[in-house]
N, C-alpha and C. Protein backbone atom coordinates (compact mmCIF):
# COMPACT_ATOMS: atom_id res chain seq x y z
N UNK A 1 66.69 95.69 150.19
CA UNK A 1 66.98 95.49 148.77
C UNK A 1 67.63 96.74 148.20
N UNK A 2 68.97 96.48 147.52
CA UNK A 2 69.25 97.64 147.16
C UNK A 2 68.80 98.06 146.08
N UNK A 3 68.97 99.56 145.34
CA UNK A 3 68.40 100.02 144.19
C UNK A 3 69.33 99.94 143.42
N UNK A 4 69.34 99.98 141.86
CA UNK A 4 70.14 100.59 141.12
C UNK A 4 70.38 101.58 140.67
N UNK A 5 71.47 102.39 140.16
CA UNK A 5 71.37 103.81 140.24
C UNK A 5 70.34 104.21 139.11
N UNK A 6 70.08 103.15 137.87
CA UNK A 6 69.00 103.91 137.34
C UNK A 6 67.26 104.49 137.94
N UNK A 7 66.93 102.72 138.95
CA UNK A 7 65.81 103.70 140.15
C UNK A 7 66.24 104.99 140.63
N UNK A 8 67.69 104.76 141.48
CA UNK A 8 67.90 106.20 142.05
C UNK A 8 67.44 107.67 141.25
N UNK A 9 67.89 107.19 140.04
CA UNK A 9 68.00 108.50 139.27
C UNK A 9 66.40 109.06 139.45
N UNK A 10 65.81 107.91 138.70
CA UNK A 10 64.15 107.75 138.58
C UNK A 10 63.28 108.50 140.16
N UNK A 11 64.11 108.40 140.94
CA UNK A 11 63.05 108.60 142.25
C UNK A 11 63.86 109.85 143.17
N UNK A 12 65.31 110.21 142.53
CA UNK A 12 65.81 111.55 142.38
C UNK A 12 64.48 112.56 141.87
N UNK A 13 64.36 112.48 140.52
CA UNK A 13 64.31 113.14 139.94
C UNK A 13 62.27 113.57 140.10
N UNK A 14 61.92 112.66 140.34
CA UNK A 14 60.59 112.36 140.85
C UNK A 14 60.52 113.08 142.46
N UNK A 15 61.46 113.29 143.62
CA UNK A 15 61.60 113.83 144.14
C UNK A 15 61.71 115.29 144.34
N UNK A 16 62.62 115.99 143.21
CA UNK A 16 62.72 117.29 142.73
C UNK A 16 61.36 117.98 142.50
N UNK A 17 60.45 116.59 141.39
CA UNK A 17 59.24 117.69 140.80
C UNK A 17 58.20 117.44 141.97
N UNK A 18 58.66 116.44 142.62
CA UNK A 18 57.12 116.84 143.47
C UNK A 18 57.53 117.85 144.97
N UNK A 19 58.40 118.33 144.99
CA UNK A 19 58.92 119.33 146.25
C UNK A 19 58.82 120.66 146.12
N UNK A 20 59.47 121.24 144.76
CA UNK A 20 60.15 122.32 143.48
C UNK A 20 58.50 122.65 143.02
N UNK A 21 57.60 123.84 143.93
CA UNK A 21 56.49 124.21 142.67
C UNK A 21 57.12 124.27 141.80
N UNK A 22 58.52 125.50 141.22
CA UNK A 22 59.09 125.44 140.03
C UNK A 22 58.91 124.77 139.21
N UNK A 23 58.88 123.56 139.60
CA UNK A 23 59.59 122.40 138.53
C UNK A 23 58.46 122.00 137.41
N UNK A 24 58.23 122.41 135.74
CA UNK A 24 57.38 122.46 135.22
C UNK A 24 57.36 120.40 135.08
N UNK A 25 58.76 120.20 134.61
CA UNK A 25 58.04 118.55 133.96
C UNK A 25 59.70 117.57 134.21
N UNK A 26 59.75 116.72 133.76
CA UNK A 26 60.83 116.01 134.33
C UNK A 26 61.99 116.11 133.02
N UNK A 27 61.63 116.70 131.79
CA UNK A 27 62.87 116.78 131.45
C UNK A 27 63.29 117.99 131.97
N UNK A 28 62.89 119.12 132.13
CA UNK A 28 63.32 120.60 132.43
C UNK A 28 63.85 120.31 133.43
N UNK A 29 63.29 119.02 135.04
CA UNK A 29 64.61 119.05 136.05
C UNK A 29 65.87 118.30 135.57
N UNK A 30 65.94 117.17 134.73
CA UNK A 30 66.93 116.90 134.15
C UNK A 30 67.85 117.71 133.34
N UNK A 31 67.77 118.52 132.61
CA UNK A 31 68.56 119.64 132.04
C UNK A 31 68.99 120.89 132.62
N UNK A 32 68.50 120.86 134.06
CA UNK A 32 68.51 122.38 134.61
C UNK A 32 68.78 122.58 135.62
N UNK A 33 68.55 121.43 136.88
CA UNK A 33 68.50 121.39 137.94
C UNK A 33 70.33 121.13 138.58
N UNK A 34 70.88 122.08 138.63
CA UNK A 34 71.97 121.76 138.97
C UNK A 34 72.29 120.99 140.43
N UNK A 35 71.35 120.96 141.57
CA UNK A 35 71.14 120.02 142.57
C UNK A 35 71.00 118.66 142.32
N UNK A 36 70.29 118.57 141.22
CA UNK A 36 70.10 117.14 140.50
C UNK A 36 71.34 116.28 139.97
N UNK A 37 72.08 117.17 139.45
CA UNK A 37 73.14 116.78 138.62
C UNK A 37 74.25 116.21 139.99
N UNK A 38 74.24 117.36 140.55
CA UNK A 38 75.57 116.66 142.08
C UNK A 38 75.27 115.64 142.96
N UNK A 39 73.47 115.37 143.03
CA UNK A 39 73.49 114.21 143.19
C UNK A 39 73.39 112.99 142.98
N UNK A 40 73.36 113.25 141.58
CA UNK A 40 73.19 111.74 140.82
C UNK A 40 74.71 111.40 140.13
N UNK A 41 75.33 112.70 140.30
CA UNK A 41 77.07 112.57 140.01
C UNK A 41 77.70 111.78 141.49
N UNK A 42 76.96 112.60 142.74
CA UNK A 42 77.26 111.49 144.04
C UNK A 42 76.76 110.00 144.05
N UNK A 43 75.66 109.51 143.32
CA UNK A 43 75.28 108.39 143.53
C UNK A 43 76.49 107.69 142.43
N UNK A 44 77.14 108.29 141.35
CA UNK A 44 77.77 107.36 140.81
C UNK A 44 79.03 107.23 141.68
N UNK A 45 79.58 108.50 142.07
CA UNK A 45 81.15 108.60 142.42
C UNK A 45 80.97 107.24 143.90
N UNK A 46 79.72 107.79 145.18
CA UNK A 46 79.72 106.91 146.00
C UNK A 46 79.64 105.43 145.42
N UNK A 47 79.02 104.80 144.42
CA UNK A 47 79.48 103.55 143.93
C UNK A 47 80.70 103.32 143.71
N UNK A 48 81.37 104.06 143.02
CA UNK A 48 83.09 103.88 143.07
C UNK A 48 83.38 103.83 144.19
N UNK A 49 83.44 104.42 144.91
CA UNK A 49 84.24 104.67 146.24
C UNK A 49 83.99 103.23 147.44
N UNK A 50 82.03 102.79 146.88
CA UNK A 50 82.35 101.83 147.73
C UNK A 50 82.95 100.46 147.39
N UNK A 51 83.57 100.60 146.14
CA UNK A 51 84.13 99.51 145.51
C UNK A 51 85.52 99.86 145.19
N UNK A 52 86.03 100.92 146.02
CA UNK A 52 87.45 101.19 146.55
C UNK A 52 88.38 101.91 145.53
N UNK A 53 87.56 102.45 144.19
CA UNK A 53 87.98 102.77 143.34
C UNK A 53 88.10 104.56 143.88
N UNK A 54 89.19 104.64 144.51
CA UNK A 54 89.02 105.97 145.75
C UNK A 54 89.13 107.50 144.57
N UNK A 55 90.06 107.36 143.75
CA UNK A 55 90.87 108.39 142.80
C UNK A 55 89.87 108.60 141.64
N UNK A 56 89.48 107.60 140.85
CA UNK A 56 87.96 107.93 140.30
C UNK A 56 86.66 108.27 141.14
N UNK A 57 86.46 108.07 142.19
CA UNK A 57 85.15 108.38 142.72
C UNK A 57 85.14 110.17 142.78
N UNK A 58 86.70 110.47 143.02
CA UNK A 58 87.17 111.58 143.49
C UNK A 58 87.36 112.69 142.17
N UNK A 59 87.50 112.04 141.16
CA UNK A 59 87.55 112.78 139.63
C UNK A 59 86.03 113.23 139.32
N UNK A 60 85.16 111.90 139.50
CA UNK A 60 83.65 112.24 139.13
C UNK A 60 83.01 113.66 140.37
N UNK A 61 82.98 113.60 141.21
CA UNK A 61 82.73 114.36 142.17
C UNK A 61 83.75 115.65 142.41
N UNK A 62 84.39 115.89 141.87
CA UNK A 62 85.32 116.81 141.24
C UNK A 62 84.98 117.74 140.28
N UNK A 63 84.83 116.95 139.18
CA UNK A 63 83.68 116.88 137.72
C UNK A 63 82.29 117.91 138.34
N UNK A 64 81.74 116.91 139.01
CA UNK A 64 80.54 117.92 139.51
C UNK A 64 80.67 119.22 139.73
N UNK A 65 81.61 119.41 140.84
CA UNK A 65 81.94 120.44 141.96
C UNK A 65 81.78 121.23 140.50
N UNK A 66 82.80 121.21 139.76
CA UNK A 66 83.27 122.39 138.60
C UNK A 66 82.07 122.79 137.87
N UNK A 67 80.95 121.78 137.68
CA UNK A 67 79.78 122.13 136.77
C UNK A 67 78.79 122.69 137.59
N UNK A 68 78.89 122.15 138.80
CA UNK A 68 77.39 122.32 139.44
C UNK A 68 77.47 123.56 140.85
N UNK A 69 79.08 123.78 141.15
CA UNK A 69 79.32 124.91 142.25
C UNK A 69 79.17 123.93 143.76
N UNK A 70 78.89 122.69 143.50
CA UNK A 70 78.37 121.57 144.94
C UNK A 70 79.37 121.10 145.41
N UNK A 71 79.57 120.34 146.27
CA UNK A 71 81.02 119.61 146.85
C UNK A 71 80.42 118.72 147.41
N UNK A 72 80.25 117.27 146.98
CA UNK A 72 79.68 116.26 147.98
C UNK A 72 80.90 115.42 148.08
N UNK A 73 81.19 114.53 148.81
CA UNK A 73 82.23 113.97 149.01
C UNK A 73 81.99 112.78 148.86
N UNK A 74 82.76 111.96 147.67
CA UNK A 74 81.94 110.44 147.23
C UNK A 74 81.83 109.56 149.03
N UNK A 75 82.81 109.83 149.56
CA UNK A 75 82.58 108.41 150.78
C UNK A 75 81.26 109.04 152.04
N UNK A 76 80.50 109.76 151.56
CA UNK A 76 79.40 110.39 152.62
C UNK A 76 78.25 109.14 152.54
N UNK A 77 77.44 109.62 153.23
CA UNK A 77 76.15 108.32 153.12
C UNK A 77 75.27 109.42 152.84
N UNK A 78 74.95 108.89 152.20
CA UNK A 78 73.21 110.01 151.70
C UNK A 78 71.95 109.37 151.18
N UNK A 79 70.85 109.17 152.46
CA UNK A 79 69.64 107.92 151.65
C UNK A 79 68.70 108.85 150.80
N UNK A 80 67.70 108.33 150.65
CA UNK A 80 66.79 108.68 149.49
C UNK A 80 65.86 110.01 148.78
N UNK A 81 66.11 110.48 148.39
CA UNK A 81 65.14 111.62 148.21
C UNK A 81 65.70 113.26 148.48
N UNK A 82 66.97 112.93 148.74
CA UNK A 82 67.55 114.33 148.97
C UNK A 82 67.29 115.61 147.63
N UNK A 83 67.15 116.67 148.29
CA UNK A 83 67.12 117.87 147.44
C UNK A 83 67.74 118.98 148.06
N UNK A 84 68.77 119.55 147.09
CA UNK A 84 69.55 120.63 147.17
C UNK A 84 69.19 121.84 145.89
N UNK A 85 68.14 122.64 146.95
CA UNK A 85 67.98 123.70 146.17
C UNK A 85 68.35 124.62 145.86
N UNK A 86 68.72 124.96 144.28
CA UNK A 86 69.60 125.98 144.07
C UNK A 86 70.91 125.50 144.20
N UNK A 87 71.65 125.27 145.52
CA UNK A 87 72.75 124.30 145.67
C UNK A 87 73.96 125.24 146.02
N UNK A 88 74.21 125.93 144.69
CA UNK A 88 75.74 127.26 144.98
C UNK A 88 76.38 126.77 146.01
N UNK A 89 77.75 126.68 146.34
CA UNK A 89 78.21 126.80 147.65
C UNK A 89 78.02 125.69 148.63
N UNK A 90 77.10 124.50 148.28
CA UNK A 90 76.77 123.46 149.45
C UNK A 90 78.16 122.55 149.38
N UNK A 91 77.99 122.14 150.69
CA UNK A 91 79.73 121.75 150.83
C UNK A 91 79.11 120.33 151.57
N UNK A 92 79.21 118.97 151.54
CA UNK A 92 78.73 117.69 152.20
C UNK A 92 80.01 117.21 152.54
N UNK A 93 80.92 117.10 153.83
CA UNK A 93 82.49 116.21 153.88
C UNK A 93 81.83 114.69 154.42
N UNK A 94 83.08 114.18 154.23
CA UNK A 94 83.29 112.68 153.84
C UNK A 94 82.59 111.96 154.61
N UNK A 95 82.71 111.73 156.06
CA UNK A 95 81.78 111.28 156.88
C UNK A 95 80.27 111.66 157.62
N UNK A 96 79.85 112.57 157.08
CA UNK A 96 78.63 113.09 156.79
C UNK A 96 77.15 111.43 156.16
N UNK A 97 76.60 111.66 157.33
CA UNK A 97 75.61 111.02 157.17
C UNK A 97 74.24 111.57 156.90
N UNK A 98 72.86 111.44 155.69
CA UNK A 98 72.13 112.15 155.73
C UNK A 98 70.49 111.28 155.26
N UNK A 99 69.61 111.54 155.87
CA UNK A 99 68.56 109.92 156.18
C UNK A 99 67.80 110.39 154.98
N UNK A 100 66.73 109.91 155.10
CA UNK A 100 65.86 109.86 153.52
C UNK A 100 65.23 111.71 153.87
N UNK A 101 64.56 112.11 152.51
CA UNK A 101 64.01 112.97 151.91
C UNK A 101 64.76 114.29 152.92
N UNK A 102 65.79 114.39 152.90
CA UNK A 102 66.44 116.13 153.14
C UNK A 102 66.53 117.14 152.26
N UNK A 103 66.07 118.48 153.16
CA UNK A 103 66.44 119.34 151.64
C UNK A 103 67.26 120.75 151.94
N UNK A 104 68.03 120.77 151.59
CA UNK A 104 69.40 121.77 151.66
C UNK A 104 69.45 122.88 150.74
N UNK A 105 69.13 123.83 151.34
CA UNK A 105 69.28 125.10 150.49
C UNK A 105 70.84 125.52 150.39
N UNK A 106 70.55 126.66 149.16
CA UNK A 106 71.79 127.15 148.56
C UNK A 106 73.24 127.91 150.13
N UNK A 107 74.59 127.17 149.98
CA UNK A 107 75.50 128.15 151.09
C UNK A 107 75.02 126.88 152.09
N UNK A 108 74.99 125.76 152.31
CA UNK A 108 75.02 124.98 153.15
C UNK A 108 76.16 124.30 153.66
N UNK A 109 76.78 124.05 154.52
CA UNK A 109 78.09 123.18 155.04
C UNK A 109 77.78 122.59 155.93
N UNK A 110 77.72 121.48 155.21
CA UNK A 110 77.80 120.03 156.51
C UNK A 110 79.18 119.80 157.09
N UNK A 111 79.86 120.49 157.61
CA UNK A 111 81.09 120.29 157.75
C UNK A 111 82.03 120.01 159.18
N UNK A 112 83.60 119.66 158.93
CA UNK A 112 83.94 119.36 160.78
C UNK A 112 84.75 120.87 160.79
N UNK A 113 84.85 120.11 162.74
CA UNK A 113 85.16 121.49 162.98
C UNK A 113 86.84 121.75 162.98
N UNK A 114 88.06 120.37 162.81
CA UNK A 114 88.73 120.47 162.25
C UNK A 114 89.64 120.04 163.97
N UNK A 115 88.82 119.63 164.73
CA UNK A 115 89.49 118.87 166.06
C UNK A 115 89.05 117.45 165.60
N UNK A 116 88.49 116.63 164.85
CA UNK A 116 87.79 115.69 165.29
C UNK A 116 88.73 114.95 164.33
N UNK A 117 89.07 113.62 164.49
CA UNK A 117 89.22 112.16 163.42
C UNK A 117 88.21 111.45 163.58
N UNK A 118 88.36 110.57 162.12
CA UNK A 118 87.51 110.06 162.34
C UNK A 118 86.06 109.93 161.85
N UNK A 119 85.04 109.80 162.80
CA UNK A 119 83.74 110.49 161.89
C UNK A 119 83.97 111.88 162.59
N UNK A 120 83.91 112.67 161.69
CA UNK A 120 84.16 114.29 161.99
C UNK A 120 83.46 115.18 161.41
N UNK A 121 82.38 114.77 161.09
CA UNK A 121 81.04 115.11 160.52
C UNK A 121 79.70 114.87 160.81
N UNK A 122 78.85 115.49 160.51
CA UNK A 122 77.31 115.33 160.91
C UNK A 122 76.38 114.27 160.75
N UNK A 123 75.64 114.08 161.53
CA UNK A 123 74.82 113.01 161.20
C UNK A 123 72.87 113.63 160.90
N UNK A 124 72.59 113.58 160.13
CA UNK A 124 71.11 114.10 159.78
C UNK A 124 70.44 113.39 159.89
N UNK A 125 68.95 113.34 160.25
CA UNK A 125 67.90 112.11 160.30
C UNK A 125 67.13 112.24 159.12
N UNK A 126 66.19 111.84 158.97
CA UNK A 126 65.02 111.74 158.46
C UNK A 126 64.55 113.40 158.23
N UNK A 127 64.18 113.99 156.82
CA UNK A 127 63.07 115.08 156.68
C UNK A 127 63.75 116.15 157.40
N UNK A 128 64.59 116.77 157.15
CA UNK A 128 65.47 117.29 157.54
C UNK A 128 65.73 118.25 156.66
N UNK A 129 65.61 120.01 157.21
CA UNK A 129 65.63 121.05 156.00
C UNK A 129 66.91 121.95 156.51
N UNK A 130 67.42 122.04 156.23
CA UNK A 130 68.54 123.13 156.36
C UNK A 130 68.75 124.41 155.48
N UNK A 131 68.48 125.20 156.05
CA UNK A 131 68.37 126.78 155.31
C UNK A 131 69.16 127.25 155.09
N UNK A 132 69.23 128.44 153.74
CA UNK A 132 70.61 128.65 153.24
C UNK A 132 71.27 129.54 153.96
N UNK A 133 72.89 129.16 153.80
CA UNK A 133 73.49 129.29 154.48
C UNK A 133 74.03 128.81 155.97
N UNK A 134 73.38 128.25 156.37
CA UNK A 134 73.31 127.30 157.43
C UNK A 134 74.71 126.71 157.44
N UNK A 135 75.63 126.54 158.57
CA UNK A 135 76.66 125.47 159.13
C UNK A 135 76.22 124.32 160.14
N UNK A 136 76.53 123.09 159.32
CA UNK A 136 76.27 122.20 160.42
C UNK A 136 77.71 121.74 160.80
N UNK A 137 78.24 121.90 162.11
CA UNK A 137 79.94 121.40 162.05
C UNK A 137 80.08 120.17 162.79
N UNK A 138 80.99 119.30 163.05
CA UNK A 138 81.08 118.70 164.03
C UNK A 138 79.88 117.00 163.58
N UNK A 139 80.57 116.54 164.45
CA UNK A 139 80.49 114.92 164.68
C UNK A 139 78.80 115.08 165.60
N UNK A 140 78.19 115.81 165.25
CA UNK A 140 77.20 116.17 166.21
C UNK A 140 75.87 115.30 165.40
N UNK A 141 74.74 115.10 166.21
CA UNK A 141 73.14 114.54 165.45
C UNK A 141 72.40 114.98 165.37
N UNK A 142 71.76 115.50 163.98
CA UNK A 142 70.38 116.16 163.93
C UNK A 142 69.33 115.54 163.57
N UNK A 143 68.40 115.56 164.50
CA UNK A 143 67.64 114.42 164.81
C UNK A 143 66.32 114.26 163.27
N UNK A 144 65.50 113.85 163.76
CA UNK A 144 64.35 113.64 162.36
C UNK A 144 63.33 115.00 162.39
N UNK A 145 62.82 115.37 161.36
CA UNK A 145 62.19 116.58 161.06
C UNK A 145 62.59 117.77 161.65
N UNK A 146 63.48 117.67 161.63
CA UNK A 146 64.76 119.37 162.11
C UNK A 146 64.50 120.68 161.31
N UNK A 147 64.34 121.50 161.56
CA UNK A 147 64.62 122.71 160.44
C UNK A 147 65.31 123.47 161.23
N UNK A 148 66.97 123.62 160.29
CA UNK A 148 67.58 124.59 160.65
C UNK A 148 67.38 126.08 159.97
N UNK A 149 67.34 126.94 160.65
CA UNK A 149 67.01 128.48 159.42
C UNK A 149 68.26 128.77 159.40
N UNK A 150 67.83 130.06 157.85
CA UNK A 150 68.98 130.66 157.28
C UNK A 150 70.55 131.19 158.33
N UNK A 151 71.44 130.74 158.10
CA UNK A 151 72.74 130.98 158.64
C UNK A 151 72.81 130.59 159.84
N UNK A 152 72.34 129.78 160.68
CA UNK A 152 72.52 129.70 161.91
C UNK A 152 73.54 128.86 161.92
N UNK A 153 74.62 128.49 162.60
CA UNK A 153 75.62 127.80 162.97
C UNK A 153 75.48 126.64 164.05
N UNK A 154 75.10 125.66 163.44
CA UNK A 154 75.40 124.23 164.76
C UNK A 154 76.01 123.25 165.54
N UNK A 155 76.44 123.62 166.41
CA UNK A 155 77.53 123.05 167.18
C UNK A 155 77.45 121.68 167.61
N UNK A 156 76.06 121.82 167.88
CA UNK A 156 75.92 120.94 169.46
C UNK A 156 74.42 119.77 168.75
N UNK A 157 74.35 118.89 169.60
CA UNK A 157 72.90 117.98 168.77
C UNK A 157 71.88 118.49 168.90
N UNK A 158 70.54 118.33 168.09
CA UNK A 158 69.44 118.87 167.86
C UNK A 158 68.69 117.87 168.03
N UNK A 159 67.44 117.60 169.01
CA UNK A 159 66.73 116.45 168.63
C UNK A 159 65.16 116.64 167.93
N UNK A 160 64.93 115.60 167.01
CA UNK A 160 63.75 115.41 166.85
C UNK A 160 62.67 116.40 167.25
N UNK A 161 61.95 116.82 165.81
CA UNK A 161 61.19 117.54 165.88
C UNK A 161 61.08 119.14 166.66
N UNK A 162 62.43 119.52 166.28
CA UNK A 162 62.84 120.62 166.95
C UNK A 162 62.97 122.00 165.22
N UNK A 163 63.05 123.00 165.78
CA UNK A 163 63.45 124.67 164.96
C UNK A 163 64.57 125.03 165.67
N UNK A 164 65.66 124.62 165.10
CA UNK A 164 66.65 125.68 165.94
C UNK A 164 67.52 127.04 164.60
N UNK A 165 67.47 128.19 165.46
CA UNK A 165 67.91 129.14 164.67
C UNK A 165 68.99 129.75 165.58
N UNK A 166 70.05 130.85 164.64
CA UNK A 166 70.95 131.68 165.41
C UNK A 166 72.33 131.31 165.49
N UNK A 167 73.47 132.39 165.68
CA UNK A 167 74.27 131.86 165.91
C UNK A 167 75.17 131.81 167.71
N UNK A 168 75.56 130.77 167.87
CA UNK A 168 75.27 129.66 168.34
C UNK A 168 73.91 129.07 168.27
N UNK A 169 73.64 128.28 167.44
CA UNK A 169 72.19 127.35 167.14
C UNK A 169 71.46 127.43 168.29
N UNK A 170 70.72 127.59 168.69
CA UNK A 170 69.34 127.10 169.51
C UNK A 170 68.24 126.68 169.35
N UNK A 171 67.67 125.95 170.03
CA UNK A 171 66.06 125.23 169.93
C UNK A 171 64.71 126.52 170.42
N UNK A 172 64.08 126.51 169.30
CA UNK A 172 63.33 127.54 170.03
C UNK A 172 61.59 127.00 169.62
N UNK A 173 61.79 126.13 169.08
CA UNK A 173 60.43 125.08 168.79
C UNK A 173 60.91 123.80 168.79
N UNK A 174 59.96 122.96 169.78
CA UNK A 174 60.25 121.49 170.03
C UNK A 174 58.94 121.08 169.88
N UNK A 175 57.98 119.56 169.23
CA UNK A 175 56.90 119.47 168.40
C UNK A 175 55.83 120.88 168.71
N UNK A 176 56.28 121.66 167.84
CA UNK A 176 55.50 122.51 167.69
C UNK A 176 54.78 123.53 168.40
N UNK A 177 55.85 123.51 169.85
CA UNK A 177 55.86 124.66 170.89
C UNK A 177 56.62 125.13 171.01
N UNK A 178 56.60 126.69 171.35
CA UNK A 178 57.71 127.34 171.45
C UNK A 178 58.69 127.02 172.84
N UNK A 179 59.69 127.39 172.90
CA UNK A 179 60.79 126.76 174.11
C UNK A 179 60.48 128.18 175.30
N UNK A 180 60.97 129.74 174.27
CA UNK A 180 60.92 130.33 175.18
C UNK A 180 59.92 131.58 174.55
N UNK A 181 60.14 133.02 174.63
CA UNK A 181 59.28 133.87 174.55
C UNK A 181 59.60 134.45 172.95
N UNK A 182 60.39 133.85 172.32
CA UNK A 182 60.76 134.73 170.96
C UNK A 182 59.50 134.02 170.03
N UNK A 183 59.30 134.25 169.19
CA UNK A 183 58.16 133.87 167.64
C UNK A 183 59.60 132.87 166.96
N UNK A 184 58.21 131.74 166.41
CA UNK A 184 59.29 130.69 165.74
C UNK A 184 59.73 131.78 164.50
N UNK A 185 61.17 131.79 163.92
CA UNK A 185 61.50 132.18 162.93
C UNK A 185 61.64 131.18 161.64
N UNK A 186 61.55 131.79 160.50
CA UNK A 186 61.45 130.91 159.36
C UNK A 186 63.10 131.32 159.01
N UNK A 187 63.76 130.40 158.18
CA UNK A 187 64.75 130.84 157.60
C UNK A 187 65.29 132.20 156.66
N UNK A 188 64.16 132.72 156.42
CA UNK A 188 64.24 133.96 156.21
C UNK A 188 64.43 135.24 156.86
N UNK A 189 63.80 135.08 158.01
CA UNK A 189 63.30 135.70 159.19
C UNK A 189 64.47 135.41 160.14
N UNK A 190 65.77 135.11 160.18
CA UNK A 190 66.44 134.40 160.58
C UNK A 190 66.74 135.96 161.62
N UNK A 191 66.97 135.87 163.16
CA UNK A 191 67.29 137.35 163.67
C UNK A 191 68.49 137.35 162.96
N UNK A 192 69.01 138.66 163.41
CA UNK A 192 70.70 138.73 163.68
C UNK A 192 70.97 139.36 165.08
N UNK A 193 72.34 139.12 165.48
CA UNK A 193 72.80 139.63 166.88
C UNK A 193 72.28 140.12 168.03
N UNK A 194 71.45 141.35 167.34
CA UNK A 194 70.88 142.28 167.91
C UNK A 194 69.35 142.09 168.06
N UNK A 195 69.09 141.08 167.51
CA UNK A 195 67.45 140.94 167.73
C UNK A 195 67.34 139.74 168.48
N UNK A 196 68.41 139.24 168.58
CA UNK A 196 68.22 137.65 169.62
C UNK A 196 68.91 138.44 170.66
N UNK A 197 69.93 139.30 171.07
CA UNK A 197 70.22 139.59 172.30
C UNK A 197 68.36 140.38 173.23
N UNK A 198 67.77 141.38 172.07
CA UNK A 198 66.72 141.89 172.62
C UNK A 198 65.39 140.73 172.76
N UNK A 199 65.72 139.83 172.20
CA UNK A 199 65.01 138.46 172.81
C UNK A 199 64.73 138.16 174.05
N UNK A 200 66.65 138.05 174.57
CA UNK A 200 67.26 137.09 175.35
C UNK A 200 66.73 138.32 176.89
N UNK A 201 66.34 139.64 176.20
CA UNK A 201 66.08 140.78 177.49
C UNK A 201 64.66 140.76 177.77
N UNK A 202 63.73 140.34 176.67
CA UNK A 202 62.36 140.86 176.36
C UNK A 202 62.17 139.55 177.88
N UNK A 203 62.71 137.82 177.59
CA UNK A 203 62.48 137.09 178.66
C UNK A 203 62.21 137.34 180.21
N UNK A 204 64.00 138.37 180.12
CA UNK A 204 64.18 138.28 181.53
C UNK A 204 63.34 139.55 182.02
N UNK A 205 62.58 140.44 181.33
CA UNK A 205 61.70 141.38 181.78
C UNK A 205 60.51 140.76 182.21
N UNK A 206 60.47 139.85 180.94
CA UNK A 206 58.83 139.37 181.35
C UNK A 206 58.78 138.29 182.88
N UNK A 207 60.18 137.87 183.07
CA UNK A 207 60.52 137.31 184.12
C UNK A 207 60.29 137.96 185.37
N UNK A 208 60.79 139.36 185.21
CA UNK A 208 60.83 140.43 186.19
C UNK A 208 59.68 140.58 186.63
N UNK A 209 59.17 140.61 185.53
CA UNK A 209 57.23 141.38 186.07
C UNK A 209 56.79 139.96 186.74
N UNK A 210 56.51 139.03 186.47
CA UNK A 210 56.18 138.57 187.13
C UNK A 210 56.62 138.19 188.76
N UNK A 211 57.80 138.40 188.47
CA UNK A 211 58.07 138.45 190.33
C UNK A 211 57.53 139.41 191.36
N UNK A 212 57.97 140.25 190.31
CA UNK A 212 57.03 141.76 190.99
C UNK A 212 55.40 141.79 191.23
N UNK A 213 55.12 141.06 190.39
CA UNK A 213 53.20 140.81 190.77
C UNK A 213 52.97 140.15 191.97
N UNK A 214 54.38 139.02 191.63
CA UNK A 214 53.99 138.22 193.48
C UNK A 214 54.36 138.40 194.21
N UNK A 215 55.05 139.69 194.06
CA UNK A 215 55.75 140.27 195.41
C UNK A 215 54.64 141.14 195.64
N UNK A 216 53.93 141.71 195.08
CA UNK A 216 53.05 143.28 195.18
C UNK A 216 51.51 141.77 195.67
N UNK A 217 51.75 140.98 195.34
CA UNK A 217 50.48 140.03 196.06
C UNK A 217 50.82 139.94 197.73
């Protein structure tokens, strides 16, 4: 059954306050929430667009971009409950798919990588957090309850119930075990260069010693 955009709005916005400690009451996310605004400006423009009205869908979502700093692209799919916090800088292109309750921090790009036609964009599942700054590129799938951290760059698919951080993305928690010897990072905590290469050494030491124990056995 579909909704109308006034539910949408209704279960938008009901979404915001129950995610957002911030969020004191539901008019303050209505007047303030500039995440709010780009996507309830996307739920109208994507109605245009799917009723072929291509050049208005593209004015309203335009409209946004200029008020709200967001870029969603009316012909994307985006189901229920999405939240874009803060927002600044989030970039959603056209064939971009994204499943119920996601939440996208500020400096996000769902974006292609500029080889692809076609669908040339991401596909997101279900509960799905992407940290700011984060690139998702490419025709690639990120599976259900994903958290990408701050800035990491994703190339390649992510499945289900995975943490991947870094650039080039990696999995370094899959349900809730670690993959290899690094500490899960939060998006804050995100390494840089030099702390995932001394990662990638801390392994192959701890690798070392152990050969050496069963060699000295």
């Amino acid at each position: 059954m579909k909704q109308s955009l006034k539910e949408m709005f209704r279960e938008e916005i009901a979404s915001v306050k129950r995610r957002d400690p911030a969020a004191r009451n539901a008019f303050e996310i209505v007047l303030t929430y500039s995440g709010l605004h780009a996507v309830l400006a996307y739920r109208v423009s994507h109605k245009l667009y799917t009723e072929k009205l291509f050049t208005l869908a593209r004015i309203v979502s335009q409209l946004a971009r200029f008020f709200t700093g967001i870029e969603i692209h009316p012909g994307a799919k985006i189901g229920r409950g999405l939240f874009i916090d803060h927002g600044m800088g989030v970039v959603i292109g056209e064939t971009t798919e994204i499943g119920d309750n996601c939440l996208l921090y500020q400096g996000v790009t769902l974006g292609g990588t500029g080889k692809d036609k076609g669908k040339r964009h991401p596909t997101l599942g279900n509960n799905v957090m992407v940290g700011a700054g984060a690139k998702v590129l490419g025709p690639i799938t990120i599976g259900d309850n994903v958290k990408v951290a701050a800035n990491a760059v994703v190339l390649n698919n992510i499945p289900s119930d995975c943490t991947a951080v870094g650039v080039p993305a990696r999995v370094v928690r899959r349900k809730g075990k670690r993959v290899n010897a690094c500490d899960e990072l939060d998006q804050i905590h995100i390494p840089d260069p030099v702390a995932q290469e001394l990662c990638r050494q801390l392994v192959k030491i701890r690798d070392l010693e152990k050969r050496i124990k069963n060699l000295e056995k």
